[in-house]
N, C-alpha and C. Protein backbone atom coordinates (compact mmCIF):
# COMPACT_ATOMS: atom_id res chain seq x y z
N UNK A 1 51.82 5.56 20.32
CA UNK A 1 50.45 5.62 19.88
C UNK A 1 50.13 4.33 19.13
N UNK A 2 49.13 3.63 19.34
CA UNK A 2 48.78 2.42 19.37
C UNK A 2 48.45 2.94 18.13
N UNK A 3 48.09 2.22 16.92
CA UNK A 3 47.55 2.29 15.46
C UNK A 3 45.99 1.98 15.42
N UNK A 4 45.16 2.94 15.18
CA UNK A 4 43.83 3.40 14.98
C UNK A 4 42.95 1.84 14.70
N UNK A 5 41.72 1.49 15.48
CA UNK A 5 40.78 0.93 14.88
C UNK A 5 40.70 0.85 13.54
N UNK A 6 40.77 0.35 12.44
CA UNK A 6 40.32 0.17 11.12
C UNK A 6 38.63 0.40 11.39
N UNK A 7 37.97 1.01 10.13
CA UNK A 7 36.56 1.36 9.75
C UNK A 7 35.84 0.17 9.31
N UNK A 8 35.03 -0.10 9.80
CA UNK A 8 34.22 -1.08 9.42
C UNK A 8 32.66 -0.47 8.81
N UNK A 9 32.05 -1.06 7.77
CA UNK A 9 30.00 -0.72 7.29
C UNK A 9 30.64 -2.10 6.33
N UNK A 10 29.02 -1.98 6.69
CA UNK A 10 28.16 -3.24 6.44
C UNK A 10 27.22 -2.93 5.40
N UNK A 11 27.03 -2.93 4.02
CA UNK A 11 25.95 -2.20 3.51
C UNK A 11 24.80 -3.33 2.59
N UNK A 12 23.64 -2.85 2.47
CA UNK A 12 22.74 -3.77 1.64
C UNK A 12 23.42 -3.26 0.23
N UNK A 13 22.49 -3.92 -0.74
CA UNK A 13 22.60 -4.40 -2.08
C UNK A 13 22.93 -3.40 -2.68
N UNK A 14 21.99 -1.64 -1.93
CA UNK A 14 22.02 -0.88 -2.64
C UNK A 14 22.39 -0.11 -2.34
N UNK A 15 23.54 -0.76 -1.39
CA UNK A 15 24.55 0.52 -1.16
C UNK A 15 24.39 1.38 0.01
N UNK A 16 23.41 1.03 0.88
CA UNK A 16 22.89 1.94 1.94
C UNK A 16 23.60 1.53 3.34
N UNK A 17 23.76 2.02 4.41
CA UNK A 17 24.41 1.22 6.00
C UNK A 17 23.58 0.49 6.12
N UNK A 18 24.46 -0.56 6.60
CA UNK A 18 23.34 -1.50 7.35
C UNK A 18 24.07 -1.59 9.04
N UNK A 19 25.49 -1.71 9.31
CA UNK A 19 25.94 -1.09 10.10
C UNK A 19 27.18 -0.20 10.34
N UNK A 20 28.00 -0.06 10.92
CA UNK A 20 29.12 0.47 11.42
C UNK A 20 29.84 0.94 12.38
N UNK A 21 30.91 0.86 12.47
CA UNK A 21 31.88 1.15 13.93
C UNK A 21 32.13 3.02 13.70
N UNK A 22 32.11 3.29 15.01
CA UNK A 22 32.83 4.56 15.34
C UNK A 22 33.25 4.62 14.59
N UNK A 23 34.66 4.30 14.41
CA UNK A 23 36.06 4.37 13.40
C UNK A 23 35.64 4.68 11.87
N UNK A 24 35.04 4.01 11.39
CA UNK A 24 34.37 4.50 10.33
C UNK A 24 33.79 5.61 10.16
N UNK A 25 33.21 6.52 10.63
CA UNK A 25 32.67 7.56 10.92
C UNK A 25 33.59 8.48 11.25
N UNK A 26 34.46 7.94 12.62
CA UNK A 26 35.65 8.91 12.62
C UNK A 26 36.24 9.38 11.03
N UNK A 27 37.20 8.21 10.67
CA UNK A 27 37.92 7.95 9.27
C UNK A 27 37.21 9.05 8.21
N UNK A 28 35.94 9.01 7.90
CA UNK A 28 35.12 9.26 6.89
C UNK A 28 34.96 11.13 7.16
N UNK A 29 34.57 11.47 8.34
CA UNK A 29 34.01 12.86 8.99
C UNK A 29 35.48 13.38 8.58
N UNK A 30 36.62 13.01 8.85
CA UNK A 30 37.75 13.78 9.18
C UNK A 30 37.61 15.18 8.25
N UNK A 31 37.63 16.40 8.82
CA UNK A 31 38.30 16.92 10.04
C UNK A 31 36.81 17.54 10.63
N UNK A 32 35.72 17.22 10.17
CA UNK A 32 34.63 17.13 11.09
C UNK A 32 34.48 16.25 12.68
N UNK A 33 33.85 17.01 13.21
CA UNK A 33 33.74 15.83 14.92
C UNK A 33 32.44 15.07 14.40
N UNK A 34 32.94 13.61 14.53
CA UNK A 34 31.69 12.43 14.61
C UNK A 34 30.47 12.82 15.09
N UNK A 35 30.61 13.28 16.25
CA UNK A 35 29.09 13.59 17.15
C UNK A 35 28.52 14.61 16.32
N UNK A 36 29.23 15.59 15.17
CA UNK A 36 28.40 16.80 14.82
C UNK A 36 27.59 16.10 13.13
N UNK A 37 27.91 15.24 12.74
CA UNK A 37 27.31 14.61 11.90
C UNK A 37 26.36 13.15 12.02
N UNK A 38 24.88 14.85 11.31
CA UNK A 38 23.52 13.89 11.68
C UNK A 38 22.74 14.46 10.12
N UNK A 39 22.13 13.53 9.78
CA UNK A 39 22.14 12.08 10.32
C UNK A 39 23.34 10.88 9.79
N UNK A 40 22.99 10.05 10.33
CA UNK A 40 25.04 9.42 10.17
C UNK A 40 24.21 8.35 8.96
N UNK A 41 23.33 8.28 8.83
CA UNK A 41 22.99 6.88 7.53
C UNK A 41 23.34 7.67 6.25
N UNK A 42 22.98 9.31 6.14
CA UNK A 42 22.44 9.91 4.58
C UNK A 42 24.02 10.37 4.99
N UNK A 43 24.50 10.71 5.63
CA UNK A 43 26.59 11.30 5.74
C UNK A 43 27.52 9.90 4.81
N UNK A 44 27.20 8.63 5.83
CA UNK A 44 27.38 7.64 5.38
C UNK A 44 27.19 7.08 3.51
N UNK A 45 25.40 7.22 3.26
CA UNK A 45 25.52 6.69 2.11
C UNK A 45 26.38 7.65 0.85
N UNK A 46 26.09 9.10 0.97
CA UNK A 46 26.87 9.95 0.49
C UNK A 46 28.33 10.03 0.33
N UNK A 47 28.85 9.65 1.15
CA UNK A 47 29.92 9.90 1.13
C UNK A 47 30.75 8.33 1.00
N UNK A 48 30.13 7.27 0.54
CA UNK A 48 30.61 5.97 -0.27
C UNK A 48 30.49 6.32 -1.35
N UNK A 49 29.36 6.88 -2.00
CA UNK A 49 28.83 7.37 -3.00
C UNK A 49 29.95 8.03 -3.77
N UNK A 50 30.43 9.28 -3.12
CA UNK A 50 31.13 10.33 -3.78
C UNK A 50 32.82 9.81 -3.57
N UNK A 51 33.16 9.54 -2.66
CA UNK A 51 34.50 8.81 -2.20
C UNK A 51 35.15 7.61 -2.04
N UNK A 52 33.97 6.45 -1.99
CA UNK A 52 34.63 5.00 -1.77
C UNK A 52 34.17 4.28 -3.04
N UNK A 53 33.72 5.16 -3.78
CA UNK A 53 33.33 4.03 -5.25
C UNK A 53 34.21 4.49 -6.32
N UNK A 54 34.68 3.83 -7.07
CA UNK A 54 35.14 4.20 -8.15
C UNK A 54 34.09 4.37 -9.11
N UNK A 55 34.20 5.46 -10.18
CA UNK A 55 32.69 5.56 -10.91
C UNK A 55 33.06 5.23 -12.29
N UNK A 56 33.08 3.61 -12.98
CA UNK A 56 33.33 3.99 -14.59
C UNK A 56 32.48 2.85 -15.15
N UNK A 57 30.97 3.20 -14.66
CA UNK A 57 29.95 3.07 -14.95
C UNK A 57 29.27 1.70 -15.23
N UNK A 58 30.44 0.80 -14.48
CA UNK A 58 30.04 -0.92 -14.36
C UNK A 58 28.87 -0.96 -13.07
N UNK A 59 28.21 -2.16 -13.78
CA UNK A 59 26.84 -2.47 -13.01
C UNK A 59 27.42 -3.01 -11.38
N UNK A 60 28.57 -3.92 -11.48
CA UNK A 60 28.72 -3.84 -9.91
C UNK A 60 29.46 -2.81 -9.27
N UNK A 61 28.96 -2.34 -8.50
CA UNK A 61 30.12 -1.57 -7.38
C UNK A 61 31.36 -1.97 -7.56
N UNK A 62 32.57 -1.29 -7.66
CA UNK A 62 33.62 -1.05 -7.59
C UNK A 62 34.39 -0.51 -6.54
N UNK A 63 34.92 -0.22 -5.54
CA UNK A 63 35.38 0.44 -4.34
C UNK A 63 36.94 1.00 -4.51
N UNK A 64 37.27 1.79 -3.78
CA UNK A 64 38.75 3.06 -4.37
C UNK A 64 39.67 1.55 -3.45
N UNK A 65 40.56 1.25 -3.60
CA UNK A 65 41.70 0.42 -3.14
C UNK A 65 42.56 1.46 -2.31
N UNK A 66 42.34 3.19 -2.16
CA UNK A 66 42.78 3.77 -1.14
C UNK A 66 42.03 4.98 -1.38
N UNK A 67 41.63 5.36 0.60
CA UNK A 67 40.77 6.21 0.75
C UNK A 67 42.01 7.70 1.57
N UNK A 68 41.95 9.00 1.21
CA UNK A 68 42.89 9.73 2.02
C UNK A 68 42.03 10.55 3.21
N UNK A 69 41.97 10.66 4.13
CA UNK A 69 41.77 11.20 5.20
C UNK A 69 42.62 12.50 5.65
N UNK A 70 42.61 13.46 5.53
CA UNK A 70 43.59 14.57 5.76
C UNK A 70 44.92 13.73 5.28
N UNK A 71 45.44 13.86 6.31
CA UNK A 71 47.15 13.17 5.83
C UNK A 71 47.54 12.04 5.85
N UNK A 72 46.35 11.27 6.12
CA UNK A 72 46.31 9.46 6.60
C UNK A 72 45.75 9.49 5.04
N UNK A 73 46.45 7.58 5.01
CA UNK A 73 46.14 7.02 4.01
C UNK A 73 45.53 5.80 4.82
N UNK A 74 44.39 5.48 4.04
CA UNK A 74 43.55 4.41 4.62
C UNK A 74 43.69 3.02 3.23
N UNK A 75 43.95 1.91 3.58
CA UNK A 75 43.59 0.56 2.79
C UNK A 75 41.96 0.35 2.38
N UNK A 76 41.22 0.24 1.87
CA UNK A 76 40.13 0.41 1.36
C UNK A 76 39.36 -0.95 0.81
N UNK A 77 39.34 -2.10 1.15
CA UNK A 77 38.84 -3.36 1.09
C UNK A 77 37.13 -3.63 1.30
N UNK A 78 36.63 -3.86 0.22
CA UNK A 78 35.25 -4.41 0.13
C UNK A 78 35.35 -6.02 0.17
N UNK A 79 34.44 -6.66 0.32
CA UNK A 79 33.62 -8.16 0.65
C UNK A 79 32.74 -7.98 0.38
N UNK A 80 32.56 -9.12 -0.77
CA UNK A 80 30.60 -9.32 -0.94
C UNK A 80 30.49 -10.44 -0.02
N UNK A 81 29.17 -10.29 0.17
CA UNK A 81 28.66 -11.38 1.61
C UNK A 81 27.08 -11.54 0.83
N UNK A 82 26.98 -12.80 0.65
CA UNK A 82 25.53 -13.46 0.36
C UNK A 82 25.11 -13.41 1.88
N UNK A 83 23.54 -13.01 2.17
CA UNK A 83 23.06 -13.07 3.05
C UNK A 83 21.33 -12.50 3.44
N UNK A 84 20.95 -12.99 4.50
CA UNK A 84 19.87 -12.86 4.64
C UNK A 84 19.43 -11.73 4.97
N UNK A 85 18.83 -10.50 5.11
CA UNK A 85 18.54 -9.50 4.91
C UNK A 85 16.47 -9.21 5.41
N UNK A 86 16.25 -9.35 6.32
CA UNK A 86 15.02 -9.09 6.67
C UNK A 86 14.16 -10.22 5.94
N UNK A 87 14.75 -11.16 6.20
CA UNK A 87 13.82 -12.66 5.40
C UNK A 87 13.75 -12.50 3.64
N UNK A 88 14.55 -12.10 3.26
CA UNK A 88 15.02 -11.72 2.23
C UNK A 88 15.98 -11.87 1.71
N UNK A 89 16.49 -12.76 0.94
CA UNK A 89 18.09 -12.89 -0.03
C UNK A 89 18.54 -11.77 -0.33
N UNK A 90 19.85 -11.39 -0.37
CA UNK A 90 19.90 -10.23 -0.99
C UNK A 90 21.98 -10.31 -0.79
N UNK A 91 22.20 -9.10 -1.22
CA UNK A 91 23.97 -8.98 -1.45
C UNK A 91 24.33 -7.93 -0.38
N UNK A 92 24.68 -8.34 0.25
CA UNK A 92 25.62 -7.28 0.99
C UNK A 92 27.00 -6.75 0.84
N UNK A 93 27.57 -5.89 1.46
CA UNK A 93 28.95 -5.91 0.85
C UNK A 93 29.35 -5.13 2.51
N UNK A 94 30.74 -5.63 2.71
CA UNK A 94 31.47 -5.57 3.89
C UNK A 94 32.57 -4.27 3.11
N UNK A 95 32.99 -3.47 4.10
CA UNK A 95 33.98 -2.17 3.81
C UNK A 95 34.96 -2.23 4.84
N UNK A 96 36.06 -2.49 4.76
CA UNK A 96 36.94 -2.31 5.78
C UNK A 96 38.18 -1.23 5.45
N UNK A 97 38.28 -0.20 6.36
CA UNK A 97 38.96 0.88 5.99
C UNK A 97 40.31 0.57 7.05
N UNK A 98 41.50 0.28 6.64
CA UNK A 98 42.53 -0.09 7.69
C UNK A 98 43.43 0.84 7.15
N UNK A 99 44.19 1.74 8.19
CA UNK A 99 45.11 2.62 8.16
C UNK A 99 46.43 2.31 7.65
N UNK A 100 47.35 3.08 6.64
CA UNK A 100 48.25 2.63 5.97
C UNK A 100 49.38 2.99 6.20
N UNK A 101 50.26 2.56 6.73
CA UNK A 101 51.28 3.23 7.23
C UNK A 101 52.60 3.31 6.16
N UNK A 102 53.93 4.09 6.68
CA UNK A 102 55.10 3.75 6.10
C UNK A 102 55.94 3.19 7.42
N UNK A 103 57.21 2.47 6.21
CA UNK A 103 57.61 1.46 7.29
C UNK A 103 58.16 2.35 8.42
N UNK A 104 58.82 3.44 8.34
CA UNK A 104 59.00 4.33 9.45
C UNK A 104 58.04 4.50 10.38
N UNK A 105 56.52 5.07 9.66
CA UNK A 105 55.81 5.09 10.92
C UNK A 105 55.19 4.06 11.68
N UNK A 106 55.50 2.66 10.94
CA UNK A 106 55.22 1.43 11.63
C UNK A 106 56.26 0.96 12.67
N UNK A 107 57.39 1.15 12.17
CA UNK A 107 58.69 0.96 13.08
C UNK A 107 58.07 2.07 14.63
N UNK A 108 58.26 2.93 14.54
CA UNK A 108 58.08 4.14 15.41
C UNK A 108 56.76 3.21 16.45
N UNK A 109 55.61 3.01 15.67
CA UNK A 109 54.57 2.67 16.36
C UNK A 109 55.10 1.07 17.39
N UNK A 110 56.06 0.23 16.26
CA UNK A 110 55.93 -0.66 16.71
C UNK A 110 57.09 -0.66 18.12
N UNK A 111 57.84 0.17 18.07
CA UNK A 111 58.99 0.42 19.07
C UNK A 111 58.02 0.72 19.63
N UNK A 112 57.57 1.81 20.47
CA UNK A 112 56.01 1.96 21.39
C UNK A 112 55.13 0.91 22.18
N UNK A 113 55.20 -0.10 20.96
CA UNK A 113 53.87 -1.64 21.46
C UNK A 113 54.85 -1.99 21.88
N UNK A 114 56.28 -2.03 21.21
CA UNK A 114 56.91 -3.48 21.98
C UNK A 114 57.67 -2.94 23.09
N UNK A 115 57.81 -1.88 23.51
CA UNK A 115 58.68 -1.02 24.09
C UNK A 115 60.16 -1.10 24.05
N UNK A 116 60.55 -1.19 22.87
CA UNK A 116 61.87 -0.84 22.25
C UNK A 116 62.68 0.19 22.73
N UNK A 117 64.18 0.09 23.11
CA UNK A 117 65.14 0.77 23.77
C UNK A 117 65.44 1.58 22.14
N UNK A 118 65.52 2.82 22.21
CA UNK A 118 66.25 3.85 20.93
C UNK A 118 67.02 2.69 20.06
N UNK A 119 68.20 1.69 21.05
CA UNK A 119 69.20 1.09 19.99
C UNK A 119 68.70 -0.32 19.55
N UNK A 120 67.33 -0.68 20.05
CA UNK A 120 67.01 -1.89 19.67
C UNK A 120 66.34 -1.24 18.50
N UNK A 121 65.57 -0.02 18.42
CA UNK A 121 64.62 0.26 17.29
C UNK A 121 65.68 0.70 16.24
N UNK A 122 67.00 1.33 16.53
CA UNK A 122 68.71 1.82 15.18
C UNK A 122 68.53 0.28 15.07
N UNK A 123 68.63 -0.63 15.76
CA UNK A 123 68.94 -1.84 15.17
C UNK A 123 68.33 -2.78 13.78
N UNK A 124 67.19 -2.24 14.43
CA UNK A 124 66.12 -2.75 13.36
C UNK A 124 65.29 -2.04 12.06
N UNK A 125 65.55 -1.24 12.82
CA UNK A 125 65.48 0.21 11.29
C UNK A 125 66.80 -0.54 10.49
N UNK A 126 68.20 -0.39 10.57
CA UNK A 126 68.96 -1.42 9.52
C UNK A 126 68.40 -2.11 9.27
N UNK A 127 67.98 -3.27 10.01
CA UNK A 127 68.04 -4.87 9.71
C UNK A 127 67.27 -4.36 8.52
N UNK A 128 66.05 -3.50 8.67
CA UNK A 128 64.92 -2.98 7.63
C UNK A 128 65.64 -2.75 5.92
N UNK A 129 67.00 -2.20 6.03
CA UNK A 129 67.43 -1.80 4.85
C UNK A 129 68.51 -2.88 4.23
N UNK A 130 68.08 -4.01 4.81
CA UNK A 130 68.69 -5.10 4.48
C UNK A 130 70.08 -5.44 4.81
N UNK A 131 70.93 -5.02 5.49
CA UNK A 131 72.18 -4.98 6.54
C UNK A 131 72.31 -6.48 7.34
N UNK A 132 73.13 -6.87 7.03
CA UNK A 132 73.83 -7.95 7.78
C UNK A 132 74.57 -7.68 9.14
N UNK A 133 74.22 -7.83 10.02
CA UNK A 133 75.04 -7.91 11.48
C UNK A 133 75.99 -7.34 11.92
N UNK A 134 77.45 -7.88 10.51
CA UNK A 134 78.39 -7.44 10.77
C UNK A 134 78.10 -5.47 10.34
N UNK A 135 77.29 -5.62 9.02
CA UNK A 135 77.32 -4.20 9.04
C UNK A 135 76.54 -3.19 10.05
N UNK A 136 75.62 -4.09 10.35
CA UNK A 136 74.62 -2.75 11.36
C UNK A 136 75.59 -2.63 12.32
N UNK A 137 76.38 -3.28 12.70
CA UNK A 137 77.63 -2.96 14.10
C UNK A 137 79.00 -2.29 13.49
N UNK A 138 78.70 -2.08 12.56
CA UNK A 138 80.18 -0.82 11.81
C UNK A 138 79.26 0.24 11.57
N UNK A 139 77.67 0.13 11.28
CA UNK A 139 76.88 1.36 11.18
C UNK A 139 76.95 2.34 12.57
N UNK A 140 76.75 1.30 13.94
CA UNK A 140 76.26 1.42 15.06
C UNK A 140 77.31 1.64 15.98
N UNK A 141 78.92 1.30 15.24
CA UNK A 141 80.06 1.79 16.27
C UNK A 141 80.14 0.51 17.03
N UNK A 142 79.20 -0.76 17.33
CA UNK A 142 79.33 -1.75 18.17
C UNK A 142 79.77 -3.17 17.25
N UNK A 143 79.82 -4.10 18.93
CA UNK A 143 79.97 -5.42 17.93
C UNK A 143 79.21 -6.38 17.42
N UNK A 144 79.50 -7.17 16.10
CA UNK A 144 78.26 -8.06 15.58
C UNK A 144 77.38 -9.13 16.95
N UNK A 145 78.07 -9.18 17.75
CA UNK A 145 77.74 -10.16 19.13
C UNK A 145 76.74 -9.14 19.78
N UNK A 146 77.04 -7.83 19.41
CA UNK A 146 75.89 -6.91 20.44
C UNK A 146 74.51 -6.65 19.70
N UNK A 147 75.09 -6.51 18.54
CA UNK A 147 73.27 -6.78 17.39
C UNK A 147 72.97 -7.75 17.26
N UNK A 148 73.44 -9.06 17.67
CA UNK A 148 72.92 -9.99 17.53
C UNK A 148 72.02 -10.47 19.24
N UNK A 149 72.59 -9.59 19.57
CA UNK A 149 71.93 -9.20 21.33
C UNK A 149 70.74 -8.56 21.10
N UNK A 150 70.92 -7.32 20.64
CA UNK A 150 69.74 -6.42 20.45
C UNK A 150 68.72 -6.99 19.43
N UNK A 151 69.00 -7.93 18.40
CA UNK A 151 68.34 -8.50 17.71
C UNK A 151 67.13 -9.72 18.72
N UNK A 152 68.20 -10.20 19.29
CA UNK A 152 67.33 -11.36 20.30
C UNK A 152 66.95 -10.46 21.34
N UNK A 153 66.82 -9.60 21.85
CA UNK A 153 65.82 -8.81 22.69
C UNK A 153 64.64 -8.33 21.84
N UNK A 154 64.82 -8.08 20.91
CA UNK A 154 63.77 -7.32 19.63
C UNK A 154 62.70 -8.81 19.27
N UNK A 155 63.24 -10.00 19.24
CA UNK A 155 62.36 -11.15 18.87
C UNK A 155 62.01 -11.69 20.16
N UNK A 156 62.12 -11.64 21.16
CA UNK A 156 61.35 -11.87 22.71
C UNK A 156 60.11 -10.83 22.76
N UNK A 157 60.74 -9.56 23.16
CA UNK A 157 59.94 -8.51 22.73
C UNK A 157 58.64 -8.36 21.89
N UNK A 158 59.28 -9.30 20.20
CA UNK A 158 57.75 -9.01 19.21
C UNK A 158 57.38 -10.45 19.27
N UNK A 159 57.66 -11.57 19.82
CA UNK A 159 57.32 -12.60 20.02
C UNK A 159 57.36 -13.71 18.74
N UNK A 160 58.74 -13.21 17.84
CA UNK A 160 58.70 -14.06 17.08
C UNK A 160 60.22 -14.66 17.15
N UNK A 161 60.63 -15.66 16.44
CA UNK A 161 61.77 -16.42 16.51
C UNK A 161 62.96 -16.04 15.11
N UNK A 162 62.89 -15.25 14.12
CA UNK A 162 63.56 -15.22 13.05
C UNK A 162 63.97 -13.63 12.88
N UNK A 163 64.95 -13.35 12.19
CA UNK A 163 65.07 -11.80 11.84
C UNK A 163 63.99 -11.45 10.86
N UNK A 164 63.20 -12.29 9.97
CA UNK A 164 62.52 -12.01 9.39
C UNK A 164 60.97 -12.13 9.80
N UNK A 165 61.19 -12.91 10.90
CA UNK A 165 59.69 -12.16 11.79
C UNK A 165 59.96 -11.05 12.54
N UNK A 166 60.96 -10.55 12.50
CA UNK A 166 60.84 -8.93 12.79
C UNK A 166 60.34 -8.29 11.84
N UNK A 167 60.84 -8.43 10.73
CA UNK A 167 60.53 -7.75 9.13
C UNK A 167 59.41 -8.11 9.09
N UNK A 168 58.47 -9.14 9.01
CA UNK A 168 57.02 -9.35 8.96
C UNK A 168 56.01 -8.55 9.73
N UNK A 169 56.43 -8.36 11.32
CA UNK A 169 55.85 -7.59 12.27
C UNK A 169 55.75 -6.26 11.69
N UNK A 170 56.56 -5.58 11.36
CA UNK A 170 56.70 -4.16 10.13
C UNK A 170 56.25 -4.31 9.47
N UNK A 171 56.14 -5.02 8.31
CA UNK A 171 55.50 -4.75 6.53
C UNK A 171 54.40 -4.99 6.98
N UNK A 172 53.69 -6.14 7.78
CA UNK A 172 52.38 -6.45 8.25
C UNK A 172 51.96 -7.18 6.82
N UNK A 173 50.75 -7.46 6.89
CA UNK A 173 50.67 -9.03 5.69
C UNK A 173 50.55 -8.05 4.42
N UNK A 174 50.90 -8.61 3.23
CA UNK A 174 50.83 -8.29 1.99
C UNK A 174 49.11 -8.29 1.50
N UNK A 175 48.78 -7.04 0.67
CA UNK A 175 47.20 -7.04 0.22
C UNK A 175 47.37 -7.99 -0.72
């Protein structure tokens, strides 16, 4: 399973949509169906309102740094954006809701994208817990020459050159 669209809105000054992706709507409705929520602007402003703001009574908006969705944890990132607004100056602010994983369920996902053999993904689940070669192949019953095999199939595969662009491909960039 490929890892979910991140939520995107776009809102004016005062907080209202100005636009948004599906995903956002998905993210936000959960465990409501998207299509059954109308109208999607007053669902929308409401529910930034009550859930994506932090409330301790400062004049600028504030936004939650994590939003929960049933059992998903979402990353929760605002942007102010100076911009033009119906021939009008005004503040906008950008919302990006990106899904948060653990490194397990990123591993799992990422064995999937890259199409990882069971012992290339044991391989790298170690490398994950910080294991040196010789040990993931006394973990694994094999030899350091064969994880260092399965290692170089795993960096063709995610298209990077280092054991630690494997580890990067997992943690994914630091907030």
């Amino acid at each position: 399973m490929v890892m979910g669209e991140p939520g995107f809105i776009l809102l004016d000054e005062t907080l209202h949509p100005i636009a948004f992706n599906p995903a956002a709507i998905q993210i936000l409705a959960f465990p409501n169906k998207p299509e059954r929520i109308k109208p999607v602007n007053v669902f929308l402003s409401d529910k930034i309102r009550s859930s994506l703001l932090n409330h301790h009574g400062k004049s600028d908006p504030e936004f939650v740094r994590e939003y929960r969705s049933g059992s998903r944890r979402y990353l929760c990132r605002a942007f102010r954006l100076n911009c033009n607004l119906s021939a009008r100056t005004g503040l906008a602010i950008a919302v990006l809701l990106e899904r948060h994983m653990s490194g397990s369920e990123s591993l799992e996902e990422l064995a999937q994208q890259f199409d990882l053999t069971g012992r290339e993904s044991e391989t790298v689940s170690l490398l994950l817990e910080g294991l040196t070669s010789k040990e993931i192949a006394n973990r694994m019953n094999i030899s350091p020459n064969t994880v260092k095999a399965f290692l170089r199939l795993v960096m063709v595969k995610m298209d990077v050159s280092t054991r630690s662009g494997i580890v990067g491909k997992i943690v994914g960039p630091l907030p």
